[in-house]
Protein backbone atom coordinates (compact mmCIF):
# COMPACT_ATOMS: atom_id res chain seq x y z
CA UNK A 1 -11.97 32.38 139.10
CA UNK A 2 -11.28 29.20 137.13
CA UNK A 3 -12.78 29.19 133.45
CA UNK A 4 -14.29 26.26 134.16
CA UNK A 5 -16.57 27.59 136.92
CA UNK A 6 -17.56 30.61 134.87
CA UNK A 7 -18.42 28.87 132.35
CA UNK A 8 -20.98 26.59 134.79
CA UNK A 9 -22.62 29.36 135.31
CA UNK A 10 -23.07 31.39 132.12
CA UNK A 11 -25.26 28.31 130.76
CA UNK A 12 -27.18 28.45 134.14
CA UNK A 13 -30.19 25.58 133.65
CA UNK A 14 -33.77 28.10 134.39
CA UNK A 15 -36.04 26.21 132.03
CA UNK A 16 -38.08 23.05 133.19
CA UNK A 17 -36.55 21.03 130.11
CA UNK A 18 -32.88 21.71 130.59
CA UNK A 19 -33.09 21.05 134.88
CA UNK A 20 -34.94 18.14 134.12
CA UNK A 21 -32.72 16.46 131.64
CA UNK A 22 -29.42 17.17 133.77
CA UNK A 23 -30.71 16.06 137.32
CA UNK A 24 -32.27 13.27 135.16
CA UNK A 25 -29.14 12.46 133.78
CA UNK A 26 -27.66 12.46 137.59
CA UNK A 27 -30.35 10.18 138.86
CA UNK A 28 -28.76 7.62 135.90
CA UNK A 29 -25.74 7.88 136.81
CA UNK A 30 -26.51 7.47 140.44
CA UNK A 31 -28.64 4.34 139.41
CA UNK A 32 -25.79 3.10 137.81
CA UNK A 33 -23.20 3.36 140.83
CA UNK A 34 -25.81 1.91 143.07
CA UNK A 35 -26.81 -0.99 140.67
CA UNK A 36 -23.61 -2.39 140.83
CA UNK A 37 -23.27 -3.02 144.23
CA UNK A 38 -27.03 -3.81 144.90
CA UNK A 39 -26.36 -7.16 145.73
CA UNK A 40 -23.20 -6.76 147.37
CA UNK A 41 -21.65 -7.07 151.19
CA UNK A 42 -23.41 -4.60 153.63
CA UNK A 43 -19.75 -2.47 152.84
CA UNK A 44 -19.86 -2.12 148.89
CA UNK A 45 -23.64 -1.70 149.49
CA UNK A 46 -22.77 1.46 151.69
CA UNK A 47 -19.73 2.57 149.22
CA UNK A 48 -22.13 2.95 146.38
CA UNK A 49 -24.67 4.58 148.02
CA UNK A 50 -22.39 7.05 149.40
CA UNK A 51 -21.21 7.42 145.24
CA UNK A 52 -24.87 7.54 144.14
CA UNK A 53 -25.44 10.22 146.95
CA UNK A 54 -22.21 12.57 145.43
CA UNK A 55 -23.43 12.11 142.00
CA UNK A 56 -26.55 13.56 142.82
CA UNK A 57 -25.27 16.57 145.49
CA UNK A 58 -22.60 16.93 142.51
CA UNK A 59 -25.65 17.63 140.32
CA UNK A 60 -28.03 19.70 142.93
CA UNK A 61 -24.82 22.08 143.35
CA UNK A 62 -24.63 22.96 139.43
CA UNK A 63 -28.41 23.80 139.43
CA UNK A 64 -29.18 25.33 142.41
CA UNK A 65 -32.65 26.73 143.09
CA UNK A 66 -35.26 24.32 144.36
CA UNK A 67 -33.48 20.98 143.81
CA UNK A 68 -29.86 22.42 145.95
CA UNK A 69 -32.20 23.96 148.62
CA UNK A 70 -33.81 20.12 149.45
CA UNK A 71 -30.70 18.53 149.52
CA UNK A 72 -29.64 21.39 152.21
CA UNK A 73 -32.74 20.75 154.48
CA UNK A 74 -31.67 16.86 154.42
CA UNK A 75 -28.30 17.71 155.33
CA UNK A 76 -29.22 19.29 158.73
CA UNK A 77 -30.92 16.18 159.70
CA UNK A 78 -27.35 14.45 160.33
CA UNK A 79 -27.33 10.96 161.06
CA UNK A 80 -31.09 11.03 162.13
CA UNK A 81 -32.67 10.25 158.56
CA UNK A 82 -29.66 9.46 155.89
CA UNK A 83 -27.01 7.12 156.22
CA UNK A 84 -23.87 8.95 158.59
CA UNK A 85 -21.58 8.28 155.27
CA UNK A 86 -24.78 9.88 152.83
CA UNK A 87 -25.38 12.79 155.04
CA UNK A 88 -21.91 13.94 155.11
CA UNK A 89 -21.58 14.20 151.53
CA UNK A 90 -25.20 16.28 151.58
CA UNK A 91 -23.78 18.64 153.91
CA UNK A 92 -21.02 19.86 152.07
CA UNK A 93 -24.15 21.53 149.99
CA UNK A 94 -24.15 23.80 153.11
CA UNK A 95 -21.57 25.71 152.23
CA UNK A 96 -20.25 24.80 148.88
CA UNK A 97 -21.44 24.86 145.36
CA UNK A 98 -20.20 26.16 142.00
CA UNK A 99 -19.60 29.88 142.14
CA UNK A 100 -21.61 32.08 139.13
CA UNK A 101 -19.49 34.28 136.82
CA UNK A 102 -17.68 37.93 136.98
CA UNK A 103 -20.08 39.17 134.02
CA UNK A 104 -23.36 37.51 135.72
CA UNK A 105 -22.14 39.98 138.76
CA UNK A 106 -22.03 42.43 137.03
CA UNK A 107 -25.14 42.01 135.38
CA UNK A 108 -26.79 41.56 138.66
CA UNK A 109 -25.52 44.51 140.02
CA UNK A 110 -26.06 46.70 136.48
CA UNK A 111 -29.53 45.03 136.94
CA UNK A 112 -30.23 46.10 140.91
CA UNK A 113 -27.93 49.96 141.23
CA UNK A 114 -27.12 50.57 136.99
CA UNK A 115 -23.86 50.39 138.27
CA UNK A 116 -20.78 47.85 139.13
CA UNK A 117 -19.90 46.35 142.19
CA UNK A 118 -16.66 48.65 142.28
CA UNK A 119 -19.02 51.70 141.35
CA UNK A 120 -20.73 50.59 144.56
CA UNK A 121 -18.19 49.67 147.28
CA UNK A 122 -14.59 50.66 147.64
CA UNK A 123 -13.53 46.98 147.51
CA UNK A 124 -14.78 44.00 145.83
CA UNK A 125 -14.36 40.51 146.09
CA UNK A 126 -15.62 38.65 143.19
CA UNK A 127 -14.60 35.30 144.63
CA UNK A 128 -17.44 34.04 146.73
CA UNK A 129 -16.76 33.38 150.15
CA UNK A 130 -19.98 30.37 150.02
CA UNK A 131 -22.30 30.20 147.37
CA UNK A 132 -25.07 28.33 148.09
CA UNK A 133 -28.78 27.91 146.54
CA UNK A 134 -30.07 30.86 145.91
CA UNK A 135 -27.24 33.32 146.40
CA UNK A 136 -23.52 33.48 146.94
CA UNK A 137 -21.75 35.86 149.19
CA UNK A 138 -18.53 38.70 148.93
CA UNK A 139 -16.79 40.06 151.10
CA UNK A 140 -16.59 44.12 150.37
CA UNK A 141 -15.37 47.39 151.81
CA UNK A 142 -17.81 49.93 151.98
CA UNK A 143 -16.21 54.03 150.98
CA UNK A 144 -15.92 54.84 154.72
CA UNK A 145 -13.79 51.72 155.27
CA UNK A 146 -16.17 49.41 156.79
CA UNK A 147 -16.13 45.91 156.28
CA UNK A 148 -19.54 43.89 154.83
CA UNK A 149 -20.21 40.97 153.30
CA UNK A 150 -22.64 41.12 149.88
CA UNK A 151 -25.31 38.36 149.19
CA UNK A 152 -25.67 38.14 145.36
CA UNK A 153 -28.35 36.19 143.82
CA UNK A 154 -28.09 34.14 140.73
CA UNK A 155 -29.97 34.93 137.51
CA UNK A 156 -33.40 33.95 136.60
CA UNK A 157 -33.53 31.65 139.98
CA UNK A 158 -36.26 32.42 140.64
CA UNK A 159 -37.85 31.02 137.58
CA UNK A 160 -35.68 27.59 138.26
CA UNK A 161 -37.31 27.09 141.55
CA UNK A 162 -40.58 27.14 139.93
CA UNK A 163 -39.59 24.61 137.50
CA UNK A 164 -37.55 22.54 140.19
CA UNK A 165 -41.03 22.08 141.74
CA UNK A 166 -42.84 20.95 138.55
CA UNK A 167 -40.00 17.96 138.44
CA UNK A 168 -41.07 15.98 141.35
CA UNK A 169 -41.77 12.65 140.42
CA UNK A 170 -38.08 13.11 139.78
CA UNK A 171 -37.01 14.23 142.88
CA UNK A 172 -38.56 11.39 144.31
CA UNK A 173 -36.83 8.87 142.55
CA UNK A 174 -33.76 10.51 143.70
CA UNK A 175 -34.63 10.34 147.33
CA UNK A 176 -35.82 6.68 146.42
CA UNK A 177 -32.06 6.14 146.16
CA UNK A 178 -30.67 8.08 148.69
CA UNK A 179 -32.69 7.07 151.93
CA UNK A 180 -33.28 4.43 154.24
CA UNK A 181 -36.99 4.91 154.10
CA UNK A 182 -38.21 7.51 151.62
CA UNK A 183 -40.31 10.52 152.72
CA UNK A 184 -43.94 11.93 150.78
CA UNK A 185 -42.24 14.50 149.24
CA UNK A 186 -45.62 15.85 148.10
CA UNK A 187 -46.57 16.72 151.78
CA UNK A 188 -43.90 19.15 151.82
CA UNK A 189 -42.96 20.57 148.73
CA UNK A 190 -45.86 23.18 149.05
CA UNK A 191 -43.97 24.98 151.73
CA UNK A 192 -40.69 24.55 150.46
CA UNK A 193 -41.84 26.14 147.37
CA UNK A 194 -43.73 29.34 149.37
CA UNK A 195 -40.38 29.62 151.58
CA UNK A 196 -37.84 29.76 148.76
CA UNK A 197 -40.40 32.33 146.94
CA UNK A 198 -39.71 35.01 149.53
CA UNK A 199 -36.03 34.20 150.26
CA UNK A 200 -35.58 35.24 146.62
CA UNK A 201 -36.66 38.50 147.31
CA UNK A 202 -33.79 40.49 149.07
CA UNK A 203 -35.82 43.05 150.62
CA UNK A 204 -38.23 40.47 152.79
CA UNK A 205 -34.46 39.01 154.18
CA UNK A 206 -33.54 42.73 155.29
CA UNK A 207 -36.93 43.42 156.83
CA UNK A 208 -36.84 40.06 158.51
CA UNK A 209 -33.14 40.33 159.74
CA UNK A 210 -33.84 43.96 161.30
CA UNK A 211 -36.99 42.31 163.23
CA UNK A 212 -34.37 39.95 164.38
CA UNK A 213 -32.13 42.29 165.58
CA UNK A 214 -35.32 44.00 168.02
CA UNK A 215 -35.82 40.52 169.02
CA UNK A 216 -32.56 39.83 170.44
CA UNK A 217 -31.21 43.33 171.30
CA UNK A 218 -31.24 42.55 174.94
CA UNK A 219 -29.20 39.29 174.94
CA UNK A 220 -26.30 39.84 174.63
CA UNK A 221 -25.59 35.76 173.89
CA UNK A 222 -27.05 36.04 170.31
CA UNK A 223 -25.81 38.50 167.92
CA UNK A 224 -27.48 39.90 164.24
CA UNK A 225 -25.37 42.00 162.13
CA UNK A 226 -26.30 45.45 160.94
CA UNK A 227 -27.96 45.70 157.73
CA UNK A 228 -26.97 48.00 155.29
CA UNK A 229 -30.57 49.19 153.02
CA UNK A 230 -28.95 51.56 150.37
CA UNK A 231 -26.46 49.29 149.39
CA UNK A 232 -29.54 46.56 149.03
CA UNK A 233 -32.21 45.79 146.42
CA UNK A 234 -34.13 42.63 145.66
CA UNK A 235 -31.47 40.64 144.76
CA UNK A 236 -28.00 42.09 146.77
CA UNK A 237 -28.23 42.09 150.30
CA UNK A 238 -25.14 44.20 152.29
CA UNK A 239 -24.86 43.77 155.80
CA UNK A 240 -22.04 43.28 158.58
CA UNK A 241 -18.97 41.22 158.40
CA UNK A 242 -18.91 39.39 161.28
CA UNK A 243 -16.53 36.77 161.84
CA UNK A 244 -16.85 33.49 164.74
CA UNK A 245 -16.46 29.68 164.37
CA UNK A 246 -18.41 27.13 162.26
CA UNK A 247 -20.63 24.10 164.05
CA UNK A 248 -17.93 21.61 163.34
CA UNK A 249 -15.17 23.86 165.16
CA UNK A 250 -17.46 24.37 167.86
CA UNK A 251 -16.80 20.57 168.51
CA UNK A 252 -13.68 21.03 170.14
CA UNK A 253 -14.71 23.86 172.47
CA UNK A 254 -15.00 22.82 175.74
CA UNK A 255 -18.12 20.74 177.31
CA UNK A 256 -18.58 23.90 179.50
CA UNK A 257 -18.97 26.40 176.47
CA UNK A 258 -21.07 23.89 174.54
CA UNK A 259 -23.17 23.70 177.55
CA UNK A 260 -23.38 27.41 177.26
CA UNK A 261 -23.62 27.45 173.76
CA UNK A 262 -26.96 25.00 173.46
CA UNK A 263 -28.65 26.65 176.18
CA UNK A 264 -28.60 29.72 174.73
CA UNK A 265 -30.15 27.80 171.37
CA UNK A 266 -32.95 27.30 173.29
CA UNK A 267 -33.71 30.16 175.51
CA UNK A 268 -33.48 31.95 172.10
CA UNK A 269 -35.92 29.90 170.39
CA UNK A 270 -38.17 29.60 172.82
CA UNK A 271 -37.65 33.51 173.48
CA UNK A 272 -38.50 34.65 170.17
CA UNK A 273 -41.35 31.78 169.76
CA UNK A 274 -42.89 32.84 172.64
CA UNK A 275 -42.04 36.64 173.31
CA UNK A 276 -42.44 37.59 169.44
CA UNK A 277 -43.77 34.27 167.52
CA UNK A 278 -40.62 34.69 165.14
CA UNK A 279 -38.50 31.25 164.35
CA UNK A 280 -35.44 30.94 162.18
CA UNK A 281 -36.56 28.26 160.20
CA UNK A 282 -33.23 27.54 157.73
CA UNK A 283 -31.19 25.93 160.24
CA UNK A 284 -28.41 24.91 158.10
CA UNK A 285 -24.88 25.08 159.81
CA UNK A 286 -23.73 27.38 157.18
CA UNK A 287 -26.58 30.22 158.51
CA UNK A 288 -24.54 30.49 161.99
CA UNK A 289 -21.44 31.33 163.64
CA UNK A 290 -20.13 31.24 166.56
CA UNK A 291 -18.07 32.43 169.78
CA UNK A 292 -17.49 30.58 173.49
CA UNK A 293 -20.09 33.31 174.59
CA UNK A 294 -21.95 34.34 171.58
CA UNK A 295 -24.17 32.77 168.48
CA UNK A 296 -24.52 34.52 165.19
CA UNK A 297 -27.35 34.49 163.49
CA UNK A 298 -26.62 35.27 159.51
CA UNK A 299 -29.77 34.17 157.28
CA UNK A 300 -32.97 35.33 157.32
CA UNK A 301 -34.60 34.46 154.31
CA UNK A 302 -36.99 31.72 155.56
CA UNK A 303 -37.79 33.06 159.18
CA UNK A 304 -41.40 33.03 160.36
CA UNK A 305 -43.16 35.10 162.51
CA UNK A 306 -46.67 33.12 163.60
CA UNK A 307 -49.56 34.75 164.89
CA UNK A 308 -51.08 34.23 168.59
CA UNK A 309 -53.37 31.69 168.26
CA UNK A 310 -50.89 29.23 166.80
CA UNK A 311 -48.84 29.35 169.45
CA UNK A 312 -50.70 29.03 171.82
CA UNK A 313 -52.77 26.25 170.64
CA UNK A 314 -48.81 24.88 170.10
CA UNK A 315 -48.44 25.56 173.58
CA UNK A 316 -51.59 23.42 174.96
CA UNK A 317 -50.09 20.10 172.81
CA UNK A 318 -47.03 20.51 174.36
CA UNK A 319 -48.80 20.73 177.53
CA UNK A 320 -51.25 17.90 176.64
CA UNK A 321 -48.10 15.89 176.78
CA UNK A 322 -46.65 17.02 180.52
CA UNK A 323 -50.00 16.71 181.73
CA UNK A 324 -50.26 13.13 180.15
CA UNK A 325 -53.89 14.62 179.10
CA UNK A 326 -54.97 12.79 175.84
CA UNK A 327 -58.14 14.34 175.88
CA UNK A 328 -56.66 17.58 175.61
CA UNK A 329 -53.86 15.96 172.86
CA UNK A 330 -56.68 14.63 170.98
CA UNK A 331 -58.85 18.56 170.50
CA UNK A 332 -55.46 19.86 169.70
CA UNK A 333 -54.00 17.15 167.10
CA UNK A 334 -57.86 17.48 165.44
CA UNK A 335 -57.60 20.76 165.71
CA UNK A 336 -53.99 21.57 163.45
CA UNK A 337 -55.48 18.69 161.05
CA UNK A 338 -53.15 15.56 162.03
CA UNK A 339 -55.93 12.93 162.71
CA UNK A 340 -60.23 13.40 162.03
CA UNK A 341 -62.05 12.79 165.07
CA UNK A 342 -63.08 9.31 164.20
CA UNK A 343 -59.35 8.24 164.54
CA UNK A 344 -59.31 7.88 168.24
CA UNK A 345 -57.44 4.72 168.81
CA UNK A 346 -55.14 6.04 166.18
CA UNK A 347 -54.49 9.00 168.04
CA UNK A 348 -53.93 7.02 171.55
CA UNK A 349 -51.46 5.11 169.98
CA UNK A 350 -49.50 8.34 168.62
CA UNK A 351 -49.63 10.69 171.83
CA UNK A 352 -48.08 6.97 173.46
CA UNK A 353 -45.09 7.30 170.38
CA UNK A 354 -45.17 11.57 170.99
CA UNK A 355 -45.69 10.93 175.11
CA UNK A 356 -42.14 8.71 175.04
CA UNK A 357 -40.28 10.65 172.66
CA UNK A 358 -40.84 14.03 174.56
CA UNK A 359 -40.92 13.00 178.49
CA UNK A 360 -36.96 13.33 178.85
CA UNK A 361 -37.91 16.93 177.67
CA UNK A 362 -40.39 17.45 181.01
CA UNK A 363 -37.54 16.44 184.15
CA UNK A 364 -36.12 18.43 186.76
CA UNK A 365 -32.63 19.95 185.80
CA UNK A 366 -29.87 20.04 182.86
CA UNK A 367 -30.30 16.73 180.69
CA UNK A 368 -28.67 15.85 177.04
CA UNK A 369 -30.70 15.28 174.18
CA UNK A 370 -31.82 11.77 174.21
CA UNK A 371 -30.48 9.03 171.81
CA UNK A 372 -33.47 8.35 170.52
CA UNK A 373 -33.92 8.55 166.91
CA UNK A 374 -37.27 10.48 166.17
CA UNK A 375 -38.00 9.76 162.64
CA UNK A 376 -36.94 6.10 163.33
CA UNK A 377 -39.67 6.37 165.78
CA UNK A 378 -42.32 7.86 163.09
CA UNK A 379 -41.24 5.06 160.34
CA UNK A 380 -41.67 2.35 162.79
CA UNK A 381 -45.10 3.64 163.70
CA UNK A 382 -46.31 4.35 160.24
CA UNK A 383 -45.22 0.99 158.91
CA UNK A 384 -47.48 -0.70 161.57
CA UNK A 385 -51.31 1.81 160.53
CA UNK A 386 -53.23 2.47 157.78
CA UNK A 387 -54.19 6.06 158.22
CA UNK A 388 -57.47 6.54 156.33
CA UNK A 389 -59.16 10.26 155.58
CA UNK A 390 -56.47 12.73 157.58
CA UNK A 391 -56.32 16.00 156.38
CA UNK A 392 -52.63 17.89 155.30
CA UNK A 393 -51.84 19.09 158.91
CA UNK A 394 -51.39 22.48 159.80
CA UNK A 395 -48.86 24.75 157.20
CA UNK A 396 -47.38 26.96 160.28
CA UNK A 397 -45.29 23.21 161.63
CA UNK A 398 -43.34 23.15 158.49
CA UNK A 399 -41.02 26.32 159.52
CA UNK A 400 -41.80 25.13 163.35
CA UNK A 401 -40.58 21.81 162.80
CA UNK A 402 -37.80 22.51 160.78
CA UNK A 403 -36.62 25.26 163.40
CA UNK A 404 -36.66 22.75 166.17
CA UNK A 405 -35.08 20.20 164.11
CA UNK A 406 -32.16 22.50 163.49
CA UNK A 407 -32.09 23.35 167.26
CA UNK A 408 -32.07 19.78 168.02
CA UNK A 409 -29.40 18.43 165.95
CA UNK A 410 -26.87 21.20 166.85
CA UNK A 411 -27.44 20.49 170.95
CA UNK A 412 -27.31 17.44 170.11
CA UNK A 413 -23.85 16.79 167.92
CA UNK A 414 -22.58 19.20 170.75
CA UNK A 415 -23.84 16.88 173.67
CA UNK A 416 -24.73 19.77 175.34
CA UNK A 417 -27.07 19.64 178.55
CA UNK A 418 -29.94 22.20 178.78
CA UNK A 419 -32.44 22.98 181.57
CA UNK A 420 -35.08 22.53 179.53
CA UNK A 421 -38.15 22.94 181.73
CA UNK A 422 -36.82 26.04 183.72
CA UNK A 423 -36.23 27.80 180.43
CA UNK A 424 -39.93 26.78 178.57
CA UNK A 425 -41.73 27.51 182.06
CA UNK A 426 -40.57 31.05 182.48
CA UNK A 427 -40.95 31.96 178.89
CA UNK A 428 -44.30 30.46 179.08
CA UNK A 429 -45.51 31.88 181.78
CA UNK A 430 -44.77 35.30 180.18
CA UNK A 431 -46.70 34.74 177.35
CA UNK A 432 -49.45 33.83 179.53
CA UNK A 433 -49.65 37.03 180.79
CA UNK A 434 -49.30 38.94 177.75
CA UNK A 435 -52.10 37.17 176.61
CA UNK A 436 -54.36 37.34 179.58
CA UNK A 437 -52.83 40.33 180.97
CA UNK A 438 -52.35 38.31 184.56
């Protein structure tokens, strides 16, 4: 490991003062780059924004936390929200980002077992194999020869995500910069914050993953790896080396085994949503691999499992929608806390936007996803209201949405066509009579 990198790490930014001032001193730089091409051709316009947007990944990698793990859920929106030259700079935060130190390891490790990685496994690897926002990974050898890979987490994270959250009138400068219309950052920082809480805790990932396992022990399409508890604490997780393909070299399979490939996306989603109310909600590229005939789940850090009620009150908006029903879109939308009940003209005019966006979604047979930009959609319907009293909707759509976007943009960037009604029905209809007991 280069000097360089170790030393990155040793002076690892916790305190509010020290993140602040460096991803402060990023956003200046990025300011910078962009200022001088502000009034530029639409092409040096694009060039610096695509420099602003490294200066400021460049900057999220080195601190990690809270700040690294935002940029990652912008990456896996693609195209749909950043510029295609800005999001592929964001993405390489999927994967990529300065590696910590052999003695903060060690520490970890002395911290977690009072002993050393090689006092723990037969083989080591102390270069990371991704490091990534809260963690980095190893590949080992455990004593009887099996092969594992070893999430270690960085030191005193946890207390930089709580400071990354205190910074962000910051952050939203920095997104000020970076996209085409800027989203309320406030609206979701709440969750981000509760998610990242528990994936810093080791021990919630390894219950979570072994749930995940029971979920999908019958399908043989989707595959967990085993989790290994006594070589695990709070902050290592051991499990399974498993190897397969990554998203982008998935793109040259075949349209047949893409086909294959996104269907099984969403039979498994909609499997575990409806079966077991569990949703892998990080969808980042970098949390999958994958075979022709097989998808591998690997993170399970910021999963959700929802309780009964919330899906199916889910359940009757989607239907509201089918059924072209407003009334019935108009109890549920009041009912998860999008619109008050005196916004009924506001609320025709967004099951109209919802009705469009999700009809391709209700036909016969195996369709693409549409080319229709959803948050364009949103922006363009948001510039045109004033919305007036609305509470914060419901908390349970942040990991829901952010499950389905991931599902989305992979079927999607695979052009892979799904039967999605066949697949929704019959899991629905077996939730129905779980519930009812028909």
């Amino acid at each position: 490991m280069k000097n360089q990198e170790r030393a990155k790490f040793k002076s690892f930014r916790s305190g509010r003062a020290s993140r602040f001032a460096h991803l402060g001193q990023g956003l200046l730089n990025a300011g910078k780059e962009y200022a001088k091409v502000r009034f530029s051709g639409d092409l040096e316009r694009k060039m610096g924004q695509v420099r602003s947007a490294a200066e400021i990944v460049r900057k999220m990698a080195e601190l990690k936390g809270g700040v690294m793990k935002i940029g990652q859920i912008l990456s896996i929106t693609d195209d749909l929200v950043l510029p295609p030259e800005v999001s592929a700079v964001f993405k390489s935060l999927q994967k990529d980002a300065p590696s910590m130190s052999i003695d903060d390891i060690n520490h970890v490790f002395k911290e977690s077992f009072n002993r050393l990685p090689l006092q723990v496994f037969k083989e080591f690897n102390y270069t990371p194999m991704a490091a990534a926002s809260i963690g980095q990974v190893h590949k080992a050898t455990l004593h009887n020869g099996q092969r594992v890979v070893v999430k270690v987490q960085y030191p005193q994270i946890d207390q930089a995500i709580l400071n990354d959250f205190k910074n962000i009138d910051l952050l939203d400068q920095i997104f000020g910069l970076i996209f085409k219309s800027k989203p309320d950052l406030e609206k979701i920082i709440g969750e981000v914050k509760a998610s990242l809480e528990l994936e810093c805790d080791y021990h919630h990932e390894l219950e979570r993953g072994v749930f995940a396992s029971k979920v999908f022990e019958k399908d043989e399409r989707v595959r967990i790896p085993k989790f290994y508890q006594e070589f695990s604490a709070k902050k290592i997780l051991t499990m399974e080396y498993l190897q397969g393909d990554t998203f982008e070299q998935t793109k040259h399979y075949s349209q047949e085994q893409r086909d294959f490939l996104g269907q099984t996306l969403f039979d498994s989603f909609m499997y575990g949503l409806f079966n077991h109310h569990f949703v892998h909600a990080d969808p980042q590229n970098g949390n999958y691999l994958f075979t022709p005939n097989q998808i591998i789940l690997l993170d399970f850090g910021a999963t959700k499992i929802f309780d009964s009620e919330f899906i199916y009150d889910h359940d009757l908006l989607l239907q509201s929608l089918e059924k072209n029903n407003f009334e019935l879109y108009e109890q549920q939308m009041v009912h998860f806390g999008f619109f008050n009940s005196s916004e009924r003209e506001l609320m025709k005019r967004h099951f109209e936007m919802i009705k469009e966006l999700y009809y391709p979604y209700t036909l016969e047979g195996q369709r693409p996803v549409e080319d229709i930009n959803p948050f364009e959609q949103a922006i363009d319907f948001l510039k045109n209201i004033k919305i007036r009293g609305t509470r914060s909707p419901h908390p349970d759509f942040f990991y829901l949405d952010r499950g389905l976007l991931g599902l989305y943009t992979k079927i999607r960037g695979w052009n892979a066509k799904i039967d999605w009604v066949s697949s929704r029905n019959s899991l629905r209809s077996e939730f129905a009579q779980k519930r009812y007991g028909a």
